[in-house]
C-alpha atoms as a PDB file:
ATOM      1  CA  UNK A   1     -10.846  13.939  12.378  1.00  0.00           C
ATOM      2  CA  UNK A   2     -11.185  16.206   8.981  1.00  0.00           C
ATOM      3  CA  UNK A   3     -14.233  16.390   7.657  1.00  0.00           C
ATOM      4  CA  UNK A   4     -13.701  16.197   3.395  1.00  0.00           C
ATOM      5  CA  UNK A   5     -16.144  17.154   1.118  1.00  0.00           C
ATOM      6  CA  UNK A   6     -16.498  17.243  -2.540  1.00  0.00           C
ATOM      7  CA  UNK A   7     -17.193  19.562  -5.495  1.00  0.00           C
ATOM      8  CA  UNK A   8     -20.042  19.740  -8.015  1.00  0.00           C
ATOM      9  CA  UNK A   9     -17.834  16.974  -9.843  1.00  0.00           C
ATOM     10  CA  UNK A  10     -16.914  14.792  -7.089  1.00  0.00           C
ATOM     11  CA  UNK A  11     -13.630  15.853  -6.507  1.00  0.00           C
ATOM     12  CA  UNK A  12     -12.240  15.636  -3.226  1.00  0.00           C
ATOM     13  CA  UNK A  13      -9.878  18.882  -1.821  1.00  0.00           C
ATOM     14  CA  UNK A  14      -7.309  17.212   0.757  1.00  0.00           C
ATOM     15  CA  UNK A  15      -6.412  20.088   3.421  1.00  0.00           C
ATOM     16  CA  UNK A  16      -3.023  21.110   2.829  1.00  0.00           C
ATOM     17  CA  UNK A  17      -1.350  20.508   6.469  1.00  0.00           C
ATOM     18  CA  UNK A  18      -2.802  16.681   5.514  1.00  0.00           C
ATOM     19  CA  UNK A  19      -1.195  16.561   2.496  1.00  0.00           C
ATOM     20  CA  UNK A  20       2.230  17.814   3.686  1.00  0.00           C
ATOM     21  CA  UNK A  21       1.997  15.256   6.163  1.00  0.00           C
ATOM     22  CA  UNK A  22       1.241  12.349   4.130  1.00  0.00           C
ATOM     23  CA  UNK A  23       1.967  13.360   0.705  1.00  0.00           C
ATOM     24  CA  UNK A  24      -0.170  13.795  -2.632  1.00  0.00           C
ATOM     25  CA  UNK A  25      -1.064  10.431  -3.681  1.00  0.00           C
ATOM     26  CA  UNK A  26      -3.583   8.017  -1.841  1.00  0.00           C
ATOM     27  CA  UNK A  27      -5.581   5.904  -3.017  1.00  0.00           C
ATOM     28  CA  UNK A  28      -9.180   5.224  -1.916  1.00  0.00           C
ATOM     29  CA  UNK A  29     -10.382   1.931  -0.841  1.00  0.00           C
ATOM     30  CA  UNK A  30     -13.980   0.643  -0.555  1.00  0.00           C
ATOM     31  CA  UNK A  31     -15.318  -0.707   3.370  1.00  0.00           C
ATOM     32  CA  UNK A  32     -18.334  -2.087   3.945  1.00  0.00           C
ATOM     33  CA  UNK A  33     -19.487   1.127   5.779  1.00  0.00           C
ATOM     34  CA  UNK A  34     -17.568   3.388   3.959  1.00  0.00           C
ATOM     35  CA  UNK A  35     -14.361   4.806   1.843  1.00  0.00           C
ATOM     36  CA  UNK A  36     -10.554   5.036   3.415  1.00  0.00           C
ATOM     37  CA  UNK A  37      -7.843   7.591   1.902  1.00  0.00           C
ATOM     38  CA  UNK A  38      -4.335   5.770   2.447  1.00  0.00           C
ATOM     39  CA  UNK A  39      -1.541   7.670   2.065  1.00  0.00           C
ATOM     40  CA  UNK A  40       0.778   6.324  -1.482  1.00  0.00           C
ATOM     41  CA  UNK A  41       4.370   6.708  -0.361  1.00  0.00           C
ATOM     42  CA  UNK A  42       6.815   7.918  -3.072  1.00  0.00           C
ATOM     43  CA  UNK A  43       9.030   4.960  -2.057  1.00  0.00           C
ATOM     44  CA  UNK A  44       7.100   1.891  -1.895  1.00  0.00           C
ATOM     45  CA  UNK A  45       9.540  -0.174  -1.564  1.00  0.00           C
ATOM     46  CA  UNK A  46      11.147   1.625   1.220  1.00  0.00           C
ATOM     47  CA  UNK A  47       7.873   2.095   3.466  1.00  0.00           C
ATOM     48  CA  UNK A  48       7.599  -2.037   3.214  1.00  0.00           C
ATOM     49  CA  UNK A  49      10.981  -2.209   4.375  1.00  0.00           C
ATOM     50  CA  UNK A  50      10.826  -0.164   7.055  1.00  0.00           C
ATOM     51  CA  UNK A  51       7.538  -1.546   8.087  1.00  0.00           C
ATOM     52  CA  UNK A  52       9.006  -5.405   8.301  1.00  0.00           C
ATOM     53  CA  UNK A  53      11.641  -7.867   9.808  1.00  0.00           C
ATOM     54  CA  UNK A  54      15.028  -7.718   9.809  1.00  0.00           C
ATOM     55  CA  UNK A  55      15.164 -10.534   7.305  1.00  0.00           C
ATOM     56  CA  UNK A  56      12.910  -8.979   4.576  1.00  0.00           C
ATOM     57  CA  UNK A  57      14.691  -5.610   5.033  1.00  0.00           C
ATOM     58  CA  UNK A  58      18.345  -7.731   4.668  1.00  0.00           C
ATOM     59  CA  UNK A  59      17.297  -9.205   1.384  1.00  0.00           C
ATOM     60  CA  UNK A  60      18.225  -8.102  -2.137  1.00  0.00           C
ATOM     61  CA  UNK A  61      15.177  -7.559  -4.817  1.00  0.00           C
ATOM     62  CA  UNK A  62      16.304 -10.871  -6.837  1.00  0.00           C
ATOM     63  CA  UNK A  63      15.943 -12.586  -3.527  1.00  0.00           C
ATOM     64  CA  UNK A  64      12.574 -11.451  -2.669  1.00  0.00           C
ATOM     65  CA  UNK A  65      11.361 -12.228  -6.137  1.00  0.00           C
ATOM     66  CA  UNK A  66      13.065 -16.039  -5.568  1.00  0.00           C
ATOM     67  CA  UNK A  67      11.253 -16.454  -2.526  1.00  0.00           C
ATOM     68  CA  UNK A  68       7.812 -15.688  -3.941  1.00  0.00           C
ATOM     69  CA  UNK A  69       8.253 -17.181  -6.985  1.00  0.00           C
ATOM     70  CA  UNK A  70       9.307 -20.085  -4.671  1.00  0.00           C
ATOM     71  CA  UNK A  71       5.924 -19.919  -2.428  1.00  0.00           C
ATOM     72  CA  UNK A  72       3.745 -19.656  -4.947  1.00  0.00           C
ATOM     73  CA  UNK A  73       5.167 -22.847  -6.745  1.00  0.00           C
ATOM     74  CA  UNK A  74       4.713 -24.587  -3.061  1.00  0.00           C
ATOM     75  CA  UNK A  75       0.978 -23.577  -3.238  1.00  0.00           C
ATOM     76  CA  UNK A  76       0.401 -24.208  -6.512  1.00  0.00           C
ATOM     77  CA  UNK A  77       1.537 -27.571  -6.446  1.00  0.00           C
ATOM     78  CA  UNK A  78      -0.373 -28.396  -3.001  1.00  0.00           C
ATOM     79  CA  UNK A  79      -3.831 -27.565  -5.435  1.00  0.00           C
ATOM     80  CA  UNK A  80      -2.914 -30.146  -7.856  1.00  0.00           C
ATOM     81  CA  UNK A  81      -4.023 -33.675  -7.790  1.00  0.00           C
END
């Protein structure tokens, strides 16, 4: 583990063997016991492709888009009465 600390103005130095390792944009998100640095990839698209099934990573952008705008319709309609 690094330890990370910050300047007189809060800013926060990432070591640079981190930073070639995971890039140069994260973005910082609150835990209840804490703050987490996660690592933006330049691709984000990509990195959630690579990181699912073999369906998702099959399927076109205008399909994914179809498919959600198709779920959220379902769920939308199960809230009305």
């Amino acid at each position: 583990m690094t330890e990370i600390a910050t300047d007189e103005r809060g800013r926060i130095t990432i070591p640079k063997e981190i930073r070639e390792r995971f890039g140069e944009r994260y973005r910082m998100v609150e835990l209840r016991n804490g703050v987490k640095l996660l690592a933006v990839p330049d691709d984000p698209v990509t990195a959630l492709r690579e990181a699912s099934s073999e369906e998702f990573k099959q399927a076109s952008m205008d399909e994914l888009r179809e498919a959600g705008l198709e779920k959220a319709q379902e769920e939308a309609t199960g809230h009305v009465r």
